[in-house]
N, C-alpha and C. Protein backbone atom coordinates (compact mmCIF):
# COMPACT_ATOMS: atom_id res chain seq x y z
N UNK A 1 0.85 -1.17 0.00
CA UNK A 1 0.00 0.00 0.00
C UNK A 1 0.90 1.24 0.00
N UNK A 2 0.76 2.28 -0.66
CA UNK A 2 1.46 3.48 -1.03
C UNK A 2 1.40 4.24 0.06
N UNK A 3 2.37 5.52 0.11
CA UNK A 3 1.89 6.14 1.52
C UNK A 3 0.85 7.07 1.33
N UNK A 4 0.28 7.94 -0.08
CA UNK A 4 -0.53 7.96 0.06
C UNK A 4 -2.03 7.79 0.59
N UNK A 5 -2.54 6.04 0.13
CA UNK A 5 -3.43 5.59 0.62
C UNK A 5 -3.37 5.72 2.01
N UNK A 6 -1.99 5.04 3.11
CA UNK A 6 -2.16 4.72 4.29
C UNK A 6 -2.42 6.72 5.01
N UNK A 7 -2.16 7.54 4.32
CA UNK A 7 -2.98 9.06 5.10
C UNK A 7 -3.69 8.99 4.87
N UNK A 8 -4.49 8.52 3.62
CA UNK A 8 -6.05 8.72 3.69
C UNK A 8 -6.67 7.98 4.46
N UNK A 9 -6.12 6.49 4.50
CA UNK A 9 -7.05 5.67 5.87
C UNK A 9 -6.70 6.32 7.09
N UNK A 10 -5.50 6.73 7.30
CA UNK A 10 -5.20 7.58 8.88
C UNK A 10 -6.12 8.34 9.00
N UNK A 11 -6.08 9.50 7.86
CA UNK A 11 -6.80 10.49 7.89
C UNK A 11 -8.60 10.49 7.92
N UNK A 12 -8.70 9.02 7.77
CA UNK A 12 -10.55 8.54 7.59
C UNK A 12 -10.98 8.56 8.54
N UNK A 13 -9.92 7.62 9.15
CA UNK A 13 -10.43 7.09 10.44
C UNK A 13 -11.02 8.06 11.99
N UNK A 14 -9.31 9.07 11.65
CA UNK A 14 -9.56 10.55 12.38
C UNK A 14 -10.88 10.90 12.25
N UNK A 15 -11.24 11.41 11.10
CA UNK A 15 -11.91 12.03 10.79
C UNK A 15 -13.62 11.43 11.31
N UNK A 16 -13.87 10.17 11.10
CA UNK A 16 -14.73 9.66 11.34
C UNK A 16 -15.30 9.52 12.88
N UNK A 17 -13.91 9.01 13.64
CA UNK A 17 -14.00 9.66 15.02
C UNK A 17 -14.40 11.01 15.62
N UNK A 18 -13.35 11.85 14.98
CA UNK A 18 -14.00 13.21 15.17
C UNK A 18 -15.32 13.68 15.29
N UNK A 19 -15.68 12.76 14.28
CA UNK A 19 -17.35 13.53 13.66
C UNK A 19 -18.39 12.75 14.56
N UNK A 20 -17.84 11.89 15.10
CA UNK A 20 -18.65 10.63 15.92
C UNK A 20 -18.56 11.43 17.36
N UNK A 21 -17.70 12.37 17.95
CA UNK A 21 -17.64 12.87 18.73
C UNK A 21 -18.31 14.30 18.76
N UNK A 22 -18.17 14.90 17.54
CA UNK A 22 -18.50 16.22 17.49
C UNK A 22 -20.48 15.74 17.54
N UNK A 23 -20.85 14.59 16.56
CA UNK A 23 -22.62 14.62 16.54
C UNK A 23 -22.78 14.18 17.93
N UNK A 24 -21.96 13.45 19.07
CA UNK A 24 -22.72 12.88 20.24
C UNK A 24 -23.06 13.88 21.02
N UNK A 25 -22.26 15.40 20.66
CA UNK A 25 -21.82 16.11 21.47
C UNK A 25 -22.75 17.28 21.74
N UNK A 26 -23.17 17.09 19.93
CA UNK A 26 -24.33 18.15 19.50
C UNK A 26 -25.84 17.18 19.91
N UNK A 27 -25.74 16.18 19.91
CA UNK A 27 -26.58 15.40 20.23
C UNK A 27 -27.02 15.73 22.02
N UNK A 28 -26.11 15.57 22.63
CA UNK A 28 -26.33 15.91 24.03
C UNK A 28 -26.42 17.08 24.50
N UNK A 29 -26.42 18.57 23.64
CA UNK A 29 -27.06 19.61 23.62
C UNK A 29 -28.22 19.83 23.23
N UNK A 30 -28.93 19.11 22.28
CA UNK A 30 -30.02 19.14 22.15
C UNK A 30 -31.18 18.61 23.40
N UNK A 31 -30.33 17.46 23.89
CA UNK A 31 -31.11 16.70 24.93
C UNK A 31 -31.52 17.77 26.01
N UNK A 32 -29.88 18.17 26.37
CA UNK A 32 -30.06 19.11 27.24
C UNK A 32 -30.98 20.58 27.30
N UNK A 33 -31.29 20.78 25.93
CA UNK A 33 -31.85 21.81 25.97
C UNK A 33 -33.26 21.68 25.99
N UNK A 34 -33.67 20.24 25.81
CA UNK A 34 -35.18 19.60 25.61
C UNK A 34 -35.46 19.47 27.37
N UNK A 35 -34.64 18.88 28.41
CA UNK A 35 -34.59 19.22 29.29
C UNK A 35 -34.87 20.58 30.38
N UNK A 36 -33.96 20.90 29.68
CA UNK A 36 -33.89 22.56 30.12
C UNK A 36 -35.75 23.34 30.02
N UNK A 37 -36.16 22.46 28.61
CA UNK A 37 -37.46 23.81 28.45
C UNK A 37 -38.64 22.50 29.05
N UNK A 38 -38.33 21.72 29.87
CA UNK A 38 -39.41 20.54 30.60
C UNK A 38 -40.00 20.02 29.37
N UNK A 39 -39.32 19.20 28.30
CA UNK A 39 -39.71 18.83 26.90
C UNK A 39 -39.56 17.20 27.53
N UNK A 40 -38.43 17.34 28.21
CA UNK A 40 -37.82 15.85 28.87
C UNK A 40 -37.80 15.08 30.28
N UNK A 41 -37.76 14.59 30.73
CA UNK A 41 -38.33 13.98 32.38
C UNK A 41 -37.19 13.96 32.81
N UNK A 42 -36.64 14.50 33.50
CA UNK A 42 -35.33 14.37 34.14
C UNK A 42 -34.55 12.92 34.03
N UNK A 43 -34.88 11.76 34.16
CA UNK A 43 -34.49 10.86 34.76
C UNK A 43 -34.05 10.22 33.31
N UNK A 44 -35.42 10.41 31.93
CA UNK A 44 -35.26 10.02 30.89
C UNK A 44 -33.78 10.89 29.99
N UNK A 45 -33.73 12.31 30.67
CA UNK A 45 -32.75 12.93 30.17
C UNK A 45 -31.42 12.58 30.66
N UNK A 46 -31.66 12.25 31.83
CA UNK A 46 -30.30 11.46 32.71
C UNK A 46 -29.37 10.40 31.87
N UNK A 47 -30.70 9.63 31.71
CA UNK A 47 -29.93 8.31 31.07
C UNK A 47 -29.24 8.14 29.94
N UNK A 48 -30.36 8.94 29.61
CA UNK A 48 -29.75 9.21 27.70
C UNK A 48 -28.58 10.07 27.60
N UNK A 49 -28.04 11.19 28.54
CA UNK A 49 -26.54 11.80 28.53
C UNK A 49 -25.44 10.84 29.76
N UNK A 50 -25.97 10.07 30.17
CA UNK A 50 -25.11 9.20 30.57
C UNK A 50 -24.41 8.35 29.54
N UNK A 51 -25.68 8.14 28.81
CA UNK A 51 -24.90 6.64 27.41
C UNK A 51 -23.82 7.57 26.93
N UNK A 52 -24.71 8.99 26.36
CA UNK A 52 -24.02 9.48 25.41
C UNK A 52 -22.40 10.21 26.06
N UNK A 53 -22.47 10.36 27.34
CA UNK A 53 -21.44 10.83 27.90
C UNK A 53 -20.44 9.00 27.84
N UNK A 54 -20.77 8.53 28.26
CA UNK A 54 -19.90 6.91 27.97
C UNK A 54 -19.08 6.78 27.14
N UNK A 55 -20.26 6.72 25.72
CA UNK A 55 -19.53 7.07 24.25
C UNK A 55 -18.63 8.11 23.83
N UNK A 56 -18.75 9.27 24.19
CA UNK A 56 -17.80 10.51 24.03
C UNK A 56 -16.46 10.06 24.95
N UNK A 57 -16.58 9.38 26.06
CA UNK A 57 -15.31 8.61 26.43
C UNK A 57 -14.36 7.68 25.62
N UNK A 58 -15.31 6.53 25.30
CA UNK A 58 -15.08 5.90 24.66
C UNK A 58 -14.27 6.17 23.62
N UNK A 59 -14.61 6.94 22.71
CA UNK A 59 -14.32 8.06 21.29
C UNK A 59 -12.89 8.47 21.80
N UNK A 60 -12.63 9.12 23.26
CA UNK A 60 -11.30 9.97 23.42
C UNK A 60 -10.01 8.64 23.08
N UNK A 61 -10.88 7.95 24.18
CA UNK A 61 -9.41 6.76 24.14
C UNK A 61 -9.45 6.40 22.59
N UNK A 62 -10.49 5.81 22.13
CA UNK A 62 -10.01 5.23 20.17
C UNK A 62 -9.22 6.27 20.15
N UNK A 63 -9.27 7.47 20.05
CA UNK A 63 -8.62 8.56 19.04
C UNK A 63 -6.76 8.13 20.05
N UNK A 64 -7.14 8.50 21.03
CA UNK A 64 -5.48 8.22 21.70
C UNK A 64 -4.66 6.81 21.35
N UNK A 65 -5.77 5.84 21.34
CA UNK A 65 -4.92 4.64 21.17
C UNK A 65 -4.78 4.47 20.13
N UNK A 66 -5.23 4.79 19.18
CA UNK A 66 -5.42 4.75 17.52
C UNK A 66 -3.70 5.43 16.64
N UNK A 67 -3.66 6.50 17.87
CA UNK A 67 -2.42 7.25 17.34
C UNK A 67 -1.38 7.04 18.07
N UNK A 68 -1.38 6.17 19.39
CA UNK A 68 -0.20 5.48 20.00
C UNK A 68 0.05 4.32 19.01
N UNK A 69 -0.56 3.38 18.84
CA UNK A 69 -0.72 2.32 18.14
C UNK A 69 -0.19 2.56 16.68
N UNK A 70 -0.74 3.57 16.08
CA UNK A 70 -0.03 4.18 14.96
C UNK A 70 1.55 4.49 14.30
N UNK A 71 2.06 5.14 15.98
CA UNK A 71 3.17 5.57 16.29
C UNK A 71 3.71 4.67 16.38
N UNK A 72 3.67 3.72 17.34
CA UNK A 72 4.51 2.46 17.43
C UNK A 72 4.81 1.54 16.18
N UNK A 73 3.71 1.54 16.42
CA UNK A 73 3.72 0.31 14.28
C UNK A 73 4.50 1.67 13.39
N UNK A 74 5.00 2.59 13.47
CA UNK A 74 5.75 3.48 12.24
C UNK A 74 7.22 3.92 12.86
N UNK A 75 7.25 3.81 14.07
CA UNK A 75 8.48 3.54 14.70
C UNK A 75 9.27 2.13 14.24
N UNK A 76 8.70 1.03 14.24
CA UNK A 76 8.96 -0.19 14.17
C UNK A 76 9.30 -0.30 13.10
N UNK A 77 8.65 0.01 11.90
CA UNK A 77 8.07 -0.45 10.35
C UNK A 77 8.96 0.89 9.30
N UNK A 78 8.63 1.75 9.79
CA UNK A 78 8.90 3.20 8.63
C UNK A 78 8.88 4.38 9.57
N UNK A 79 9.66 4.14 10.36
CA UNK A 79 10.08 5.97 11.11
C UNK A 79 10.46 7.08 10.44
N UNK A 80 10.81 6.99 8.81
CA UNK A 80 10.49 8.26 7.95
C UNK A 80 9.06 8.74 8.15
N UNK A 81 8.09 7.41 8.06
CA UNK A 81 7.09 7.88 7.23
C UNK A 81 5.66 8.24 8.61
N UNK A 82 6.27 8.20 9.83
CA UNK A 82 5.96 8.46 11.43
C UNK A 82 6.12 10.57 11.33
N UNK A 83 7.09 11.02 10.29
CA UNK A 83 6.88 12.65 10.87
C UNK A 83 5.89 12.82 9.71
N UNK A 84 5.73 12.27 8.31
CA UNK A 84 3.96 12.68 7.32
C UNK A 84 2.99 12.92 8.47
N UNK A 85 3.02 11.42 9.66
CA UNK A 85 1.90 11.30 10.15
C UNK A 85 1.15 11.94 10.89
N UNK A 86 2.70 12.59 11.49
CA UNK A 86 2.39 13.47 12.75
C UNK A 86 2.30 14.94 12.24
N UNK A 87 2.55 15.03 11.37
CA UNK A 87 2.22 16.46 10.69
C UNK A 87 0.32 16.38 10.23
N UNK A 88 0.14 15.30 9.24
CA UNK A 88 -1.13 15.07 9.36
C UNK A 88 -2.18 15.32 10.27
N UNK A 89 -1.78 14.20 11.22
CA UNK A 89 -2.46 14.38 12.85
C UNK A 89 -2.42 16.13 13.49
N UNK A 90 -1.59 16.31 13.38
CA UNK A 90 -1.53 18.07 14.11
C UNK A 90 -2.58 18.93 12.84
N UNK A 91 -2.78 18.46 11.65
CA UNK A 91 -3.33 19.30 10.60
C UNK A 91 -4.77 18.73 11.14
N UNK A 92 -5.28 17.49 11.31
CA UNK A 92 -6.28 17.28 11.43
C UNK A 92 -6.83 17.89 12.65
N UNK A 93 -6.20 17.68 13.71
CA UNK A 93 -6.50 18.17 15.34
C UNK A 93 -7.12 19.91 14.74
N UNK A 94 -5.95 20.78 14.32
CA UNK A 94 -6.16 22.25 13.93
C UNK A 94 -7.61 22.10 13.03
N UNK A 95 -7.57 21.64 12.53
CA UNK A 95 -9.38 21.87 11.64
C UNK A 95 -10.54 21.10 12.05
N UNK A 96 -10.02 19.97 12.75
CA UNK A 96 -11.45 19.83 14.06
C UNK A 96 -11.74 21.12 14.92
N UNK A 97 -10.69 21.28 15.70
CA UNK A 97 -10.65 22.68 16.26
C UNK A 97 -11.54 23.92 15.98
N UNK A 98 -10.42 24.15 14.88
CA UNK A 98 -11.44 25.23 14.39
C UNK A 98 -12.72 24.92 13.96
N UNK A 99 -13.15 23.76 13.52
CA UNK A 99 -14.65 22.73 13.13
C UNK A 99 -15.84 23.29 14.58
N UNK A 100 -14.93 22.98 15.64
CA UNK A 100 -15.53 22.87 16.68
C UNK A 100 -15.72 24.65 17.52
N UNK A 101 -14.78 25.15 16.84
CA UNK A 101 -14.86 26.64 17.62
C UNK A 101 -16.19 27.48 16.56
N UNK A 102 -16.22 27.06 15.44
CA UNK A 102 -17.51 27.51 14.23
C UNK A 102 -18.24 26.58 14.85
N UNK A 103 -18.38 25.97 15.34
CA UNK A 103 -20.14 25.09 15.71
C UNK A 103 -20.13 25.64 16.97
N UNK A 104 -19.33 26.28 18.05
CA UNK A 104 -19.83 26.93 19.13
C UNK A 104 -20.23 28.38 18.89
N UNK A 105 -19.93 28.70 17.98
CA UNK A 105 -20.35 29.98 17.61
C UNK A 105 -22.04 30.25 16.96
N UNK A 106 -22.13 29.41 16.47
CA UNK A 106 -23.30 28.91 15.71
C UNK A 106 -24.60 27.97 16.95
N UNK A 107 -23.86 27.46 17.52
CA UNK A 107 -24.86 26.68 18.53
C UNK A 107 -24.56 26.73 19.72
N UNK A 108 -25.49 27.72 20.43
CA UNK A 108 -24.99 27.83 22.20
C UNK A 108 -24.53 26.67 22.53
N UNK A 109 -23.01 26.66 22.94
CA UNK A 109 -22.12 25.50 23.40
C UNK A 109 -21.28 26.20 24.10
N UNK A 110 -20.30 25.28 24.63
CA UNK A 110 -19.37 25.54 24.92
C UNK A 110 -18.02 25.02 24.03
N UNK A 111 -16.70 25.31 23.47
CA UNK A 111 -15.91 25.15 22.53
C UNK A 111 -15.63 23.87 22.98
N UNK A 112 -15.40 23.61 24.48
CA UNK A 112 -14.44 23.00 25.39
C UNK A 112 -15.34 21.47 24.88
N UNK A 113 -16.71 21.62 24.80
CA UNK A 113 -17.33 20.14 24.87
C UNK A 113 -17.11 19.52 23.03
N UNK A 114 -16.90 20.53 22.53
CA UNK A 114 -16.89 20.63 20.88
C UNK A 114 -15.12 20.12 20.11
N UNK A 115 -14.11 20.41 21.44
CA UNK A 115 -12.72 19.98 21.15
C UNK A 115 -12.36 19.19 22.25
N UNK A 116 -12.99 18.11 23.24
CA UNK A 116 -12.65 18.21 24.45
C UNK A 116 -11.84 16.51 23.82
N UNK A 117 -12.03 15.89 22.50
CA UNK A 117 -11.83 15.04 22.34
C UNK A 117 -10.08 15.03 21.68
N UNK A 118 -9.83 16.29 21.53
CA UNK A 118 -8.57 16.61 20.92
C UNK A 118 -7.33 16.71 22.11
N UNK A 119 -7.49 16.56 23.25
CA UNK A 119 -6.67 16.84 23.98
C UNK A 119 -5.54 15.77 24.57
N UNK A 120 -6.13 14.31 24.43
CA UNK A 120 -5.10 13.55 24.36
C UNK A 120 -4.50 12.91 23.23
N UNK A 121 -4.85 13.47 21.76
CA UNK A 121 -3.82 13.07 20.97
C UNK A 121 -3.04 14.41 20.21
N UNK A 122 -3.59 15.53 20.72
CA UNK A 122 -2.47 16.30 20.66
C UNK A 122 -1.32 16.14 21.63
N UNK A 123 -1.64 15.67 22.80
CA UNK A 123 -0.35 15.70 23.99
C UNK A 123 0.45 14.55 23.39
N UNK A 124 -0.09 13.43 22.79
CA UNK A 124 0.41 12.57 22.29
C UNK A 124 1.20 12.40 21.19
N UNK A 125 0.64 14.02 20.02
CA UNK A 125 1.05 13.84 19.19
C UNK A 125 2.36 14.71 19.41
N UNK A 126 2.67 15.83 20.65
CA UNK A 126 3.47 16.71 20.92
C UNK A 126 4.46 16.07 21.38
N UNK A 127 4.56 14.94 22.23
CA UNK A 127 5.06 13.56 22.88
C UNK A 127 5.86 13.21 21.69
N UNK A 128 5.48 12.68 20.58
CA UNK A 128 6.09 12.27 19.46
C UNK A 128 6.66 13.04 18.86
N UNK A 129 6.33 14.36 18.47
CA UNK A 129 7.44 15.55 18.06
C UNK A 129 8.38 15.69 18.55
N UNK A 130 8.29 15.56 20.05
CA UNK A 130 9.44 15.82 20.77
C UNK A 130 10.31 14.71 20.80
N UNK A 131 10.35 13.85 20.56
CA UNK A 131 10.59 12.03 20.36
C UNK A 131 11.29 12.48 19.12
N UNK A 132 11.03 13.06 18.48
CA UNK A 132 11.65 12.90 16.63
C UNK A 132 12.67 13.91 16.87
N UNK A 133 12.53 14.74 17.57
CA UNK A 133 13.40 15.85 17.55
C UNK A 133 14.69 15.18 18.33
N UNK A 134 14.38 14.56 19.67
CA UNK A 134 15.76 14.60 20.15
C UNK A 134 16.30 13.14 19.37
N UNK A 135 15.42 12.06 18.81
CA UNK A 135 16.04 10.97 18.14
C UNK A 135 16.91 11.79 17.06
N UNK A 136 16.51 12.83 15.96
CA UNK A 136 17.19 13.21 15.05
C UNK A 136 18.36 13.69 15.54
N UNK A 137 18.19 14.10 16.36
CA UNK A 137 19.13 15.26 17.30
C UNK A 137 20.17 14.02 17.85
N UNK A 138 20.04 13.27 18.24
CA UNK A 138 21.01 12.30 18.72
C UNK A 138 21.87 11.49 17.21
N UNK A 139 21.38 11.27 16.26
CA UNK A 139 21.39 11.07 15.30
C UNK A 139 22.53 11.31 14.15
N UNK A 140 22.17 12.44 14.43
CA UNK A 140 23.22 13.54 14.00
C UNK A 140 24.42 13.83 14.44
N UNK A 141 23.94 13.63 16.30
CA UNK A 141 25.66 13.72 16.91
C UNK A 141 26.33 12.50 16.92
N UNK A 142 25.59 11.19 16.34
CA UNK A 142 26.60 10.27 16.48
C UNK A 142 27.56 10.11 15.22
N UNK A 143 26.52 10.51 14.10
CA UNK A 143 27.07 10.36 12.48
C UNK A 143 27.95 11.33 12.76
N UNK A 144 27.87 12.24 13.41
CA UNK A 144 28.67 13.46 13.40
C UNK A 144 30.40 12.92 14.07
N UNK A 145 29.77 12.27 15.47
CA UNK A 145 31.02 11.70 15.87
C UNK A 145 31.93 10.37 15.01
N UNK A 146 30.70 9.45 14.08
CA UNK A 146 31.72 8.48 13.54
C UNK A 146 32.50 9.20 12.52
N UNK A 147 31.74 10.36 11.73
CA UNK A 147 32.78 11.00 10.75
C UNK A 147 34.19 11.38 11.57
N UNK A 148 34.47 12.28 12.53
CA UNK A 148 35.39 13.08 13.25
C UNK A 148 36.17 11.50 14.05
């Protein structure tokens, strides 16, 4: 498989998550607001942002383990082709983001519930930047030392 293809499945999968997080999210504002105007029975509204709060969990870890798991298998396999990914990943995180800061603007929210799913694979993906930097960085001083 080309490296092409394998960003676009990276990039699907993200993406699909994302969006699985961003509708549960808009989903549980609506509830809440059916609530809010006595549309909903408390108890019936309970349950139903409990599931949906579950799932929006659920969603954080896929996205984290998805891109640990990622990392490792491109460490192992193709550590060139580990900084495409992570450039990718940081491009995707930035336009969920902003995805999510235009839907709080647009739909009384809060940003925080709209990106709250981005926060452990950016640390993760910052984790790995910093990983590439001092591997290159070590890298360099050894080629550096076998030349000298």
């Amino acid at each position: 498989m080309n490296n092409n293809r394998l960003i676009g499945l990276f990039v699907s999968f993200l993406v699909i998550l994302n969006g699985l997080f961003i509708g549960l999210e808009l989903y549980k504002e609506a509830i809440r607001n059916q609530w809010a105007s006595n549309q909903l029975k408390a108890n019936v509204a309970y349950m139903e942002l409990n599931t949906l709060n579950n799932w929006t969990v659920y969603i954080e870890f896929a996205l984290s383990i998805y891109i640990i798991t990622v990392a490792v298998w491109l460490m192992i396999k193709n550590q060139g082709f580990l900084k495409k990914i992570l450039i990718v990943s940081a491009l995707t995180q930035v336009v969920f983001l902003i995805v999510g800061w235009l839907l709080a603007l647009y739909i009384d929210t809060a940003v925080f519930n709209l990106t709250q799913q981005l926060l452990g694979p950016s640390f993760i993906v910052g984790v790995l930047v910093v990983y590439q930097i001092i591997r290159h960085t070590w890298l360099n001083a050894r080629t550096y030392q076998k030349v000298n």
